[in-house]
Protein backbone atom coordinates (compact mmCIF):
# COMPACT_ATOMS: atom_id res chain seq x y z
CA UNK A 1 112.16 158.19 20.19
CA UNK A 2 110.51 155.50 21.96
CA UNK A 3 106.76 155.55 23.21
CA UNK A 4 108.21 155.99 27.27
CA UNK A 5 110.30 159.10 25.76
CA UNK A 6 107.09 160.48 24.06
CA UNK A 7 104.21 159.55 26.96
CA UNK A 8 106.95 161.38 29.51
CA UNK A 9 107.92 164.40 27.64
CA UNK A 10 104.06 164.69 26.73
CA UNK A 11 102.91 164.42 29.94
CA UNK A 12 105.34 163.85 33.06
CA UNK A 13 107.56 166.83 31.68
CA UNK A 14 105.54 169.74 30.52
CA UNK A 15 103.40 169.16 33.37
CA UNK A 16 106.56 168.97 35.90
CA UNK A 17 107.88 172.35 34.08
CA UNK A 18 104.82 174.34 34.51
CA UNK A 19 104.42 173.32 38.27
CA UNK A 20 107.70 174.20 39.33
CA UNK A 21 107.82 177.50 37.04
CA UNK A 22 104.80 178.48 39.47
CA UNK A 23 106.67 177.81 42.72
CA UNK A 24 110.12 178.90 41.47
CA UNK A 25 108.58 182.40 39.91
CA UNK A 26 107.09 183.28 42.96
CA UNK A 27 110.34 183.05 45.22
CA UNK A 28 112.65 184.94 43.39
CA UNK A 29 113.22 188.51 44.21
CA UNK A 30 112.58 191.70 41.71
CA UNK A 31 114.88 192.04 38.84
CA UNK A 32 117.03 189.14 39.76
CA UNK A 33 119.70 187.49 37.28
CA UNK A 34 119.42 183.47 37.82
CA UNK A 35 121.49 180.93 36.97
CA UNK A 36 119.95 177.83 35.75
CA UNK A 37 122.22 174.86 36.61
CA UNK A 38 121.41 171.96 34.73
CA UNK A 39 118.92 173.70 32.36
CA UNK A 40 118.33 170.58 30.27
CA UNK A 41 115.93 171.67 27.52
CA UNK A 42 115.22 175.00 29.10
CA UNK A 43 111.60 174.33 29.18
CA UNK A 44 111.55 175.46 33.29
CA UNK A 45 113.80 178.62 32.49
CA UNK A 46 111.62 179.85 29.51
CA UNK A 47 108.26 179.61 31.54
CA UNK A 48 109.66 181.59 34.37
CA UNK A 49 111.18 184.23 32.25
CA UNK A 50 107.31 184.39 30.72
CA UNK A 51 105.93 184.51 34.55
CA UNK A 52 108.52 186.62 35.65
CA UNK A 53 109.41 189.03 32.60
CA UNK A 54 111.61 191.66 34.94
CA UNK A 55 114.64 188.55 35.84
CA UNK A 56 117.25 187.20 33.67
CA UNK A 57 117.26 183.45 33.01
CA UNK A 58 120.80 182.15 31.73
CA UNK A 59 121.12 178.29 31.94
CA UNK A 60 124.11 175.86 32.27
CA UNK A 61 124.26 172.41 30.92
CA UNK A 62 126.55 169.66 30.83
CA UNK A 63 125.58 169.30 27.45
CA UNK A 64 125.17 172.78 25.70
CA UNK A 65 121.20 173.35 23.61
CA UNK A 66 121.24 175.56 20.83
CA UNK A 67 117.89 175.00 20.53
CA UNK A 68 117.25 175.77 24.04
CA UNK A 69 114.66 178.92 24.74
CA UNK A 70 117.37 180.21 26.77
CA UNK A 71 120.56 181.59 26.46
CA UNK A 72 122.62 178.86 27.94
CA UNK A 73 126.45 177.70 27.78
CA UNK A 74 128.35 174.44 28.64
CA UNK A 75 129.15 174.01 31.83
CA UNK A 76 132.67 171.50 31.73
């Protein structure tokens, strides 16, 4: 991994993750089941599920995680 890959997922990523688990926790309606299109690393998925215990986070990927903190599947 290169020092760019490291400083962003360090800092640029966690940081973007935990800002937009904030905003996206606080639109979604009670009990909802979300879909998670491009989940990546399911870093954004897992905080939200942590915000917002009472929804269901599955995520799709291009490239299917099975380390991902979400249940996720391929998406091709």
């Amino acid at each position: 991994m290169s020092f760019l890959e490291l400083l962003h997922g360090g800092y640029v990523h966690k940081r973007r993750a935990s800002v937009l688990s904030e905003w996206c926790s606080s639109l979604m309606p009670r009990n909802a089941s979300v879909l998670d299109i491009g989940c990546g690393d399911g870093r954004l998925g897992r905080l939200v599920a942590e915000k917002r215990p009472d929804i269901s986070i599955h995520g799709i990927n291009v490239r299917l995680r099975t380390d991902a903190p979400i249940p996720n599947s391929h998406g091709l």
